[in-house]
PDB file of N, CA and C in Angstrom:
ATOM      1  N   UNK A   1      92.026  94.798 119.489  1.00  0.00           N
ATOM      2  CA  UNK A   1      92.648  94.942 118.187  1.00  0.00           C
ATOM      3  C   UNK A   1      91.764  95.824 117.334  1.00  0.00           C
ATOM      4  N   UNK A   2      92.194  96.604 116.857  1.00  0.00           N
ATOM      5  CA  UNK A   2      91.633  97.438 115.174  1.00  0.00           C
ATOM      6  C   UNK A   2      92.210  97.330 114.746  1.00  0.00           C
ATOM      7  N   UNK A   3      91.726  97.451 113.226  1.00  0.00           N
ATOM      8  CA  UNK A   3      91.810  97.783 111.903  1.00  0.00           C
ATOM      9  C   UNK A   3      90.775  98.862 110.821  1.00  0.00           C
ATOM     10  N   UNK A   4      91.150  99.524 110.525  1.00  0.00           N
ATOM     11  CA  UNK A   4      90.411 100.883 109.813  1.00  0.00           C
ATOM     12  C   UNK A   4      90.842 101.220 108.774  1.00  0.00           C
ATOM     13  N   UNK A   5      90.604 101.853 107.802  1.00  0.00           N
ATOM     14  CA  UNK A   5      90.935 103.576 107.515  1.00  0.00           C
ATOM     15  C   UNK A   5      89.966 104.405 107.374  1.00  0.00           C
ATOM     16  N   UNK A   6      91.023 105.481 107.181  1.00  0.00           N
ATOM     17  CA  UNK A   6      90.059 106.806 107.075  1.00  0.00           C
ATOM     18  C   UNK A   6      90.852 107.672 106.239  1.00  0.00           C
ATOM     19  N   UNK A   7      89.610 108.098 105.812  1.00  0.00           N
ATOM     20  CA  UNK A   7      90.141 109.570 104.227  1.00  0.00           C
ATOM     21  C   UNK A   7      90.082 111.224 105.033  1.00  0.00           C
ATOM     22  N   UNK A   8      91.099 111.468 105.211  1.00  0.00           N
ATOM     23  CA  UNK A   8      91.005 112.540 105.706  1.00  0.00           C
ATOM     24  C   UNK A   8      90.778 113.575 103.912  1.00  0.00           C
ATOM     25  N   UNK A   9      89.669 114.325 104.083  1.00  0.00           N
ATOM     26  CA  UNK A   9      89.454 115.801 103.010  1.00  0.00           C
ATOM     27  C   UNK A   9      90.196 117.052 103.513  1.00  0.00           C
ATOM     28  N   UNK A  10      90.729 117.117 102.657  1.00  0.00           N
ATOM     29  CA  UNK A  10      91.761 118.599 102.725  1.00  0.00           C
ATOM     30  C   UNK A  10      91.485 119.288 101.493  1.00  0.00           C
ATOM     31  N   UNK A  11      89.886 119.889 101.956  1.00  0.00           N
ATOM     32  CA  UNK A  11      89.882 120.704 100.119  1.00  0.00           C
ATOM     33  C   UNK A  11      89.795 119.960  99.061  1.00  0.00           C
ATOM     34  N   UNK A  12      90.569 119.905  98.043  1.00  0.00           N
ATOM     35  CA  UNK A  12      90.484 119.199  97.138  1.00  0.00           C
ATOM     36  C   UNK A  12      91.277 118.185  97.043  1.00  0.00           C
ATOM     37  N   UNK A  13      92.130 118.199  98.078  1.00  0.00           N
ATOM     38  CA  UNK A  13      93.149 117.082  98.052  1.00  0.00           C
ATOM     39  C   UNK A  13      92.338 116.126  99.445  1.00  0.00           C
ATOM     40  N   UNK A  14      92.680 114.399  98.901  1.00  0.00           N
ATOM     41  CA  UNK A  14      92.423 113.705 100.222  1.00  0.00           C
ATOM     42  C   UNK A  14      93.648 112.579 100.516  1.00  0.00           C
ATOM     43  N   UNK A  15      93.730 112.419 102.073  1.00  0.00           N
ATOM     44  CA  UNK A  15      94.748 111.520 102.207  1.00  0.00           C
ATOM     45  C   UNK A  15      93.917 110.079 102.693  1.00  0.00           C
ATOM     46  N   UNK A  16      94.629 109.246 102.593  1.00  0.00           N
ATOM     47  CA  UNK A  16      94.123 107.707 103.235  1.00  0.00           C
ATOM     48  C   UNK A  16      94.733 107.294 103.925  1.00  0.00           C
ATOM     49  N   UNK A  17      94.528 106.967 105.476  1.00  0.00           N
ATOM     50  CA  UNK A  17      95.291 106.079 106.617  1.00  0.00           C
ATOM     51  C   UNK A  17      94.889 104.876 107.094  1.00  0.00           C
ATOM     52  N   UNK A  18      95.608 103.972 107.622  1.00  0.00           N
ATOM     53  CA  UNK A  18      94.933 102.801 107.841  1.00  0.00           C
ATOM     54  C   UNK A  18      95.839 102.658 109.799  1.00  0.00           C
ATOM     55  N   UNK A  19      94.433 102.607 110.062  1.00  0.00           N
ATOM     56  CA  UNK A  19      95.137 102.397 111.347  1.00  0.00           C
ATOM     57  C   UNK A  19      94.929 100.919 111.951  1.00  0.00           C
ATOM     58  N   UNK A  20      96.041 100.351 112.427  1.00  0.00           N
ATOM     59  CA  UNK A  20      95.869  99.070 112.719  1.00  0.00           C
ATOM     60  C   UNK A  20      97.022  98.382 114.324  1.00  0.00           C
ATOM     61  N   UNK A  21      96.691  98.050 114.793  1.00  0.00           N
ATOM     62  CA  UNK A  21      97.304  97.534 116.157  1.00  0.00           C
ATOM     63  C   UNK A  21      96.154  97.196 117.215  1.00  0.00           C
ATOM     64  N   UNK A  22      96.840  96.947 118.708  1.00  0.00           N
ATOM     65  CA  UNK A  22      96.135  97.362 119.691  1.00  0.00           C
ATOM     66  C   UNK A  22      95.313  98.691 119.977  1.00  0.00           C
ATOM     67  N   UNK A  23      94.001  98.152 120.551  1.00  0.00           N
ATOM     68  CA  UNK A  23      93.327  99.138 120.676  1.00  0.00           C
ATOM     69  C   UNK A  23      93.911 100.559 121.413  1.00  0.00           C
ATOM     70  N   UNK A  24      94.596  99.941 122.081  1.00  0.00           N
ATOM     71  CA  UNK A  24      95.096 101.174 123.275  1.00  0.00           C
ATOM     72  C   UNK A  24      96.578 101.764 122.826  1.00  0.00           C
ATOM     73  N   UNK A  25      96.981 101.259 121.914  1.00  0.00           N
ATOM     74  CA  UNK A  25      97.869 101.824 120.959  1.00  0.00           C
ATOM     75  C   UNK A  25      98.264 101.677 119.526  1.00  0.00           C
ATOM     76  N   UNK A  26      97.281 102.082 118.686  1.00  0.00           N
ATOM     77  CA  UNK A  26      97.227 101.538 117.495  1.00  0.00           C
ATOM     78  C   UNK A  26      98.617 102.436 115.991  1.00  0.00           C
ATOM     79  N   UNK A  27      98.862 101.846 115.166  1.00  0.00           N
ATOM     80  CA  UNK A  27      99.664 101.977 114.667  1.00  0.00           C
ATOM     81  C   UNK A  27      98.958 102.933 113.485  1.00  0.00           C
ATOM     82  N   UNK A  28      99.562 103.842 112.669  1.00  0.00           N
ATOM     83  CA  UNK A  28      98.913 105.071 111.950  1.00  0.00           C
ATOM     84  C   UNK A  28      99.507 104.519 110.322  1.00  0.00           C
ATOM     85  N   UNK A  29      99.301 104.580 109.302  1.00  0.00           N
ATOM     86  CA  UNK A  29     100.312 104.695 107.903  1.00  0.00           C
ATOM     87  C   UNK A  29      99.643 105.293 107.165  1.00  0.00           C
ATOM     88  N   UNK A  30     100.156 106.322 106.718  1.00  0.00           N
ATOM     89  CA  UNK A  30      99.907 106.815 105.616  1.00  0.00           C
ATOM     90  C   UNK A  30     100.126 106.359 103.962  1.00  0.00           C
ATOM     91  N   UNK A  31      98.678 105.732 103.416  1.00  0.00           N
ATOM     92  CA  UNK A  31      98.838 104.903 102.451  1.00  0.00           C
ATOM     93  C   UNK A  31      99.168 105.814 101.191  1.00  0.00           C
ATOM     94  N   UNK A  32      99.940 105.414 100.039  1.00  0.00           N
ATOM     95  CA  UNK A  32     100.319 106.440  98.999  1.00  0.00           C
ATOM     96  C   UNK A  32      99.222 107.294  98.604  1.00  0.00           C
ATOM     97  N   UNK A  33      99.276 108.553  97.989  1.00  0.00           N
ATOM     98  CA  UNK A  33      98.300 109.276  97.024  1.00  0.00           C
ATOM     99  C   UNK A  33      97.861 107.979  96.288  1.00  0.00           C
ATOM    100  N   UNK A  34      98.301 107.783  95.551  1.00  0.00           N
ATOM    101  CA  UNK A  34      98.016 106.998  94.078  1.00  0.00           C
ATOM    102  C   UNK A  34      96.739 105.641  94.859  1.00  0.00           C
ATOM    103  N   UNK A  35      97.151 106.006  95.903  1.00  0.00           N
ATOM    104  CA  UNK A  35      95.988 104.034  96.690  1.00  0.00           C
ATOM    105  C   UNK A  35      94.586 104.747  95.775  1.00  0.00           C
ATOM    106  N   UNK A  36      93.838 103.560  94.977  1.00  0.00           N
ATOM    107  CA  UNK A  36      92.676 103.062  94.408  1.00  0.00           C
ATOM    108  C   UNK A  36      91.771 102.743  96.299  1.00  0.00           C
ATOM    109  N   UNK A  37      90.895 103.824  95.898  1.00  0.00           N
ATOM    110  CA  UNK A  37      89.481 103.252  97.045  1.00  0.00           C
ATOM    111  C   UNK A  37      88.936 102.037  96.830  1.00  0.00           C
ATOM    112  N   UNK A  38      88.936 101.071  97.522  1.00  0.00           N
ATOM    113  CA  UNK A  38      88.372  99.760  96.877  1.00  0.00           C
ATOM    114  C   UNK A  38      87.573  99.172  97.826  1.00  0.00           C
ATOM    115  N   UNK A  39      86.711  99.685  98.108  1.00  0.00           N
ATOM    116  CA  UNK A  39      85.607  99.128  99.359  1.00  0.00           C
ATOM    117  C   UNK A  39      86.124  97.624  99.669  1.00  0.00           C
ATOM    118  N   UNK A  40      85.754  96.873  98.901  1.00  0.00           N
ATOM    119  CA  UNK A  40      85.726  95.128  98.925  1.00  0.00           C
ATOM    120  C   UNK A  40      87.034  95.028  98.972  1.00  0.00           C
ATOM    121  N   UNK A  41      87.630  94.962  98.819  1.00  0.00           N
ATOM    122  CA  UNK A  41      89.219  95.298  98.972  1.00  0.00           C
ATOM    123  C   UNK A  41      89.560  95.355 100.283  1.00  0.00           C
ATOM    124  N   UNK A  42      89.335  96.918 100.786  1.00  0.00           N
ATOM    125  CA  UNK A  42      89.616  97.373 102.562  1.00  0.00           C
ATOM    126  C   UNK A  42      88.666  96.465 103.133  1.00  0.00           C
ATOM    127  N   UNK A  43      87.195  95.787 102.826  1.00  0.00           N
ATOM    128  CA  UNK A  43      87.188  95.146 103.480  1.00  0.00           C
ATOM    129  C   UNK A  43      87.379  93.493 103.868  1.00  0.00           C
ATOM    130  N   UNK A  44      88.083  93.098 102.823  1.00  0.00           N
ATOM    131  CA  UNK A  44      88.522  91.824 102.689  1.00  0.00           C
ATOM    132  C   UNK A  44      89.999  92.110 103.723  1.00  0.00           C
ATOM    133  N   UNK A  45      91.117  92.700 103.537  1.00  0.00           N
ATOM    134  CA  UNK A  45      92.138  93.281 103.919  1.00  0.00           C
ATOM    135  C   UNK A  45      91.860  93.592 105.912  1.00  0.00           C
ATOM    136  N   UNK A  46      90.581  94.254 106.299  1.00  0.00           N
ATOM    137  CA  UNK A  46      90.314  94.262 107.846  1.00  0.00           C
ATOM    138  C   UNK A  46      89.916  93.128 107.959  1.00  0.00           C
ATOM    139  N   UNK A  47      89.016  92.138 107.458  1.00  0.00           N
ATOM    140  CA  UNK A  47      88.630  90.934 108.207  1.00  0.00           C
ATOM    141  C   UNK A  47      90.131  89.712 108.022  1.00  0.00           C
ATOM    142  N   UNK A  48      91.221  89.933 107.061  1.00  0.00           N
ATOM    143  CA  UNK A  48      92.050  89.545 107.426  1.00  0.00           C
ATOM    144  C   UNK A  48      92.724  89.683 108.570  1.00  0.00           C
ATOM    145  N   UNK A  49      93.212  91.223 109.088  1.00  0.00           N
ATOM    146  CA  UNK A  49      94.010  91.640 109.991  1.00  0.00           C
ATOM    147  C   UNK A  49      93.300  91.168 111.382  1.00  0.00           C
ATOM    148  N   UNK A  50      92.282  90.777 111.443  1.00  0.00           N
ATOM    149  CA  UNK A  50      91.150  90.641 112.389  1.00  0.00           C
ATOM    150  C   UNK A  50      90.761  89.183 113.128  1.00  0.00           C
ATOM    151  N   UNK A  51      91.350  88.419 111.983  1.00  0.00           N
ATOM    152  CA  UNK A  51      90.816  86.720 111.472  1.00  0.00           C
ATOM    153  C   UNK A  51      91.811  85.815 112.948  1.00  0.00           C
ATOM    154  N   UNK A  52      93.268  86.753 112.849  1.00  0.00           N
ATOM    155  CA  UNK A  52      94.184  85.627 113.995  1.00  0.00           C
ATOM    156  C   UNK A  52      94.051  86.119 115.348  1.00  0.00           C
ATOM    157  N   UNK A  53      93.459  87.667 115.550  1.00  0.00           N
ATOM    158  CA  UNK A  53      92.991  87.384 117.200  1.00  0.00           C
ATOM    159  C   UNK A  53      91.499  87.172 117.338  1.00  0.00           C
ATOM    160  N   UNK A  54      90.448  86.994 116.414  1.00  0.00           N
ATOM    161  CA  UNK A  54      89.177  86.006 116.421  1.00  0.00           C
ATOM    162  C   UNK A  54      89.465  84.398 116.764  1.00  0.00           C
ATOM    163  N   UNK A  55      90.678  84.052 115.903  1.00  0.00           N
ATOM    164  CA  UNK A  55      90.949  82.698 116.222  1.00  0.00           C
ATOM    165  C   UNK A  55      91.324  82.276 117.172  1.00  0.00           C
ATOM    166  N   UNK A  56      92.499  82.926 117.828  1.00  0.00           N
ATOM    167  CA  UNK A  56      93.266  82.671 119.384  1.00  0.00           C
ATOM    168  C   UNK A  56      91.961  83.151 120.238  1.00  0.00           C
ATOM    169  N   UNK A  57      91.266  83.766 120.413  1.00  0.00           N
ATOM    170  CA  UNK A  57      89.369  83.730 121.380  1.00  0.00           C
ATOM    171  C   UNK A  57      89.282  82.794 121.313  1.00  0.00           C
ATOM    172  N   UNK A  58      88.763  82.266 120.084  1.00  0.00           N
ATOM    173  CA  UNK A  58      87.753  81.308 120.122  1.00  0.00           C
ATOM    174  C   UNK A  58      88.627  79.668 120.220  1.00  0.00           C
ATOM    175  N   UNK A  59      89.788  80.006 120.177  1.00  0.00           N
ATOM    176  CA  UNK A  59      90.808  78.478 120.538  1.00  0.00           C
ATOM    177  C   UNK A  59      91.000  78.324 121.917  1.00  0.00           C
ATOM    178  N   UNK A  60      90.733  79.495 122.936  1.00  0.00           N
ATOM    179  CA  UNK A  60      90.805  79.351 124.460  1.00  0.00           C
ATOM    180  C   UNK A  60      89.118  79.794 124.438  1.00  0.00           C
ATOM    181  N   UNK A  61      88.918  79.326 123.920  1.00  0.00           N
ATOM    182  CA  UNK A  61      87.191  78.925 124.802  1.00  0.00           C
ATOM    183  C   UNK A  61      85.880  80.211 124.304  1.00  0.00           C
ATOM    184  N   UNK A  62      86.218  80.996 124.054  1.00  0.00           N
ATOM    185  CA  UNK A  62      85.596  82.756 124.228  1.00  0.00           C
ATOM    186  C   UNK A  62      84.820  82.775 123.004  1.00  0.00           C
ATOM    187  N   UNK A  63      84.039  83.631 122.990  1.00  0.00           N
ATOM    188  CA  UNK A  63      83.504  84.307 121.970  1.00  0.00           C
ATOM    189  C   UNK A  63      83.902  85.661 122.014  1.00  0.00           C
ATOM    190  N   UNK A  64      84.036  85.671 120.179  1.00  0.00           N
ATOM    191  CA  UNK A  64      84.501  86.602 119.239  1.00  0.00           C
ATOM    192  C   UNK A  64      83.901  86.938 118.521  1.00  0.00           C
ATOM    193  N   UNK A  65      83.953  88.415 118.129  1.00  0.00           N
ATOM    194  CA  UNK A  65      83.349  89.124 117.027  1.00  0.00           C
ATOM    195  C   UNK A  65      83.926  90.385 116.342  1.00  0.00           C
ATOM    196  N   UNK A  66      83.265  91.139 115.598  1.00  0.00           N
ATOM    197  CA  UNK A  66      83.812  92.411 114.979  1.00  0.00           C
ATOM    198  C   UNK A  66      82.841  93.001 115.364  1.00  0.00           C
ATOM    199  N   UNK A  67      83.196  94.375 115.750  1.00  0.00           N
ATOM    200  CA  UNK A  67      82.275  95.720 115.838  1.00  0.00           C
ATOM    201  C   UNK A  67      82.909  96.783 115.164  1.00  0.00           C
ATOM    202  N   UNK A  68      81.919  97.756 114.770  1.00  0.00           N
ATOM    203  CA  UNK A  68      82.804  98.567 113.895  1.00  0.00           C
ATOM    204  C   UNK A  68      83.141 100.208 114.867  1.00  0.00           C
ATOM    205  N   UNK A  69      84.275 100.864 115.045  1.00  0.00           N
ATOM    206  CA  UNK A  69      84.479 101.615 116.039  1.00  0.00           C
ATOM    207  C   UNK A  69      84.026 102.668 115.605  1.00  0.00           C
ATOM    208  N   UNK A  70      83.573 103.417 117.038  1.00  0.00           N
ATOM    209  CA  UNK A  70      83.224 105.069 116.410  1.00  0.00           C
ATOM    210  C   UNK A  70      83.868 105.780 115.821  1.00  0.00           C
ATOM    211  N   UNK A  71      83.542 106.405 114.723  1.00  0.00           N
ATOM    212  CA  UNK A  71      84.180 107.555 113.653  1.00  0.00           C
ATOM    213  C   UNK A  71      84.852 108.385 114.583  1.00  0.00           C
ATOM    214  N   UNK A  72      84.209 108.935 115.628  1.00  0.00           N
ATOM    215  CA  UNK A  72      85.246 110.079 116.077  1.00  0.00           C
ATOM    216  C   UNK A  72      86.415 109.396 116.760  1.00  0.00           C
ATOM    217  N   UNK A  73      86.570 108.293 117.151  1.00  0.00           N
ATOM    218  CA  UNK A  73      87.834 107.615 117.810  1.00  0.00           C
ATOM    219  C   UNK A  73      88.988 107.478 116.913  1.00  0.00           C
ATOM    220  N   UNK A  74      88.117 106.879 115.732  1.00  0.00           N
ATOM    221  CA  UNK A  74      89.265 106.631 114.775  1.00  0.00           C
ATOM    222  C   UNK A  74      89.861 107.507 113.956  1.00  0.00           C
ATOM    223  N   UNK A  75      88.843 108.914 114.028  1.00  0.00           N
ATOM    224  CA  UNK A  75      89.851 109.867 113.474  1.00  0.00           C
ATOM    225  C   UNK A  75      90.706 110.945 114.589  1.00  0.00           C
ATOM    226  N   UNK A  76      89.989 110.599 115.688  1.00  0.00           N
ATOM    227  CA  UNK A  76      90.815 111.126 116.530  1.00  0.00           C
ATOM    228  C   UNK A  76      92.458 110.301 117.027  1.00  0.00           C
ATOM    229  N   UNK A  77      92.547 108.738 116.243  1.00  0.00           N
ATOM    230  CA  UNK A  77      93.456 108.310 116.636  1.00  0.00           C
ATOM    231  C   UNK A  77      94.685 108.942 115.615  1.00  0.00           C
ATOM    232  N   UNK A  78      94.101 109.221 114.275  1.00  0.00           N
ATOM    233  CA  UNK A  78      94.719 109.650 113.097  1.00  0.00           C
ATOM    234  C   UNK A  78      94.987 111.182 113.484  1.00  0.00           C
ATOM    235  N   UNK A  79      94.127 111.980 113.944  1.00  0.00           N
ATOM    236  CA  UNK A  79      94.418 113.390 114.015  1.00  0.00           C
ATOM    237  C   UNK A  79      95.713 113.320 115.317  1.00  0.00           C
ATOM    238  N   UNK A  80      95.590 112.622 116.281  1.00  0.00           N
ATOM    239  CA  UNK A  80      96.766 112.674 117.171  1.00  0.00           C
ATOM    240  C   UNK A  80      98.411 112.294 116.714  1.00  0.00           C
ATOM    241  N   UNK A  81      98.382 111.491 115.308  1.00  0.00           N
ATOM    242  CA  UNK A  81      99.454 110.759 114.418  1.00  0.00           C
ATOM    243  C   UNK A  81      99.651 112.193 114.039  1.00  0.00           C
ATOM    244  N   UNK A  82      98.981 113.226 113.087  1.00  0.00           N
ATOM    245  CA  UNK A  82      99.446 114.123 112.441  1.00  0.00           C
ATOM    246  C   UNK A  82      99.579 115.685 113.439  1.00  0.00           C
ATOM    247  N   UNK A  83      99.584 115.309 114.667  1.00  0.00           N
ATOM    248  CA  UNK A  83     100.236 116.278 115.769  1.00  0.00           C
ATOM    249  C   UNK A  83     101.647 116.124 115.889  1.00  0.00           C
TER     250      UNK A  83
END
């Protein structure tokens, strides 16, 4: 499972995506212009999206955690959305 975003810079203009699904096929959205950057926010918002397959691990026995994914993956998952 992930959860991300990323600010793509275009000059003076920037966009914000949040990518979220399975790792091996994750889902792309393009969040409005107007989205407020809110660090504590995005990251309250990923450890949500994150919280019910930590729980189903650790309810069949496993250990669970968060790692944070490499930058170039995750914008390479976003640059393949805007192909």
């Amino acid at each position: 499972m992930v959860s991300a975003y990323v600010v793509l810079n275009e000059g003076s203009k920037s966009r914000l995506f949040k990518v979220l699904g399975e790792a091996d096929a994750p889902k792309v959205t393009e969040l409005d212009a107007a989205t407020t950057v809110d660090l504590g926010r995005f990251r309250r918002e990923l450890a949500d999206d994150l919280e019910p397959v930590l729980a189903e691990i650790r309810a069949r026995g496993g250990s669970s955690g968060i790692s944070v994914p490499k930058p170039e993956w995750v914008t390479g998952v976003v640059e393949r959305y805007l192909k």
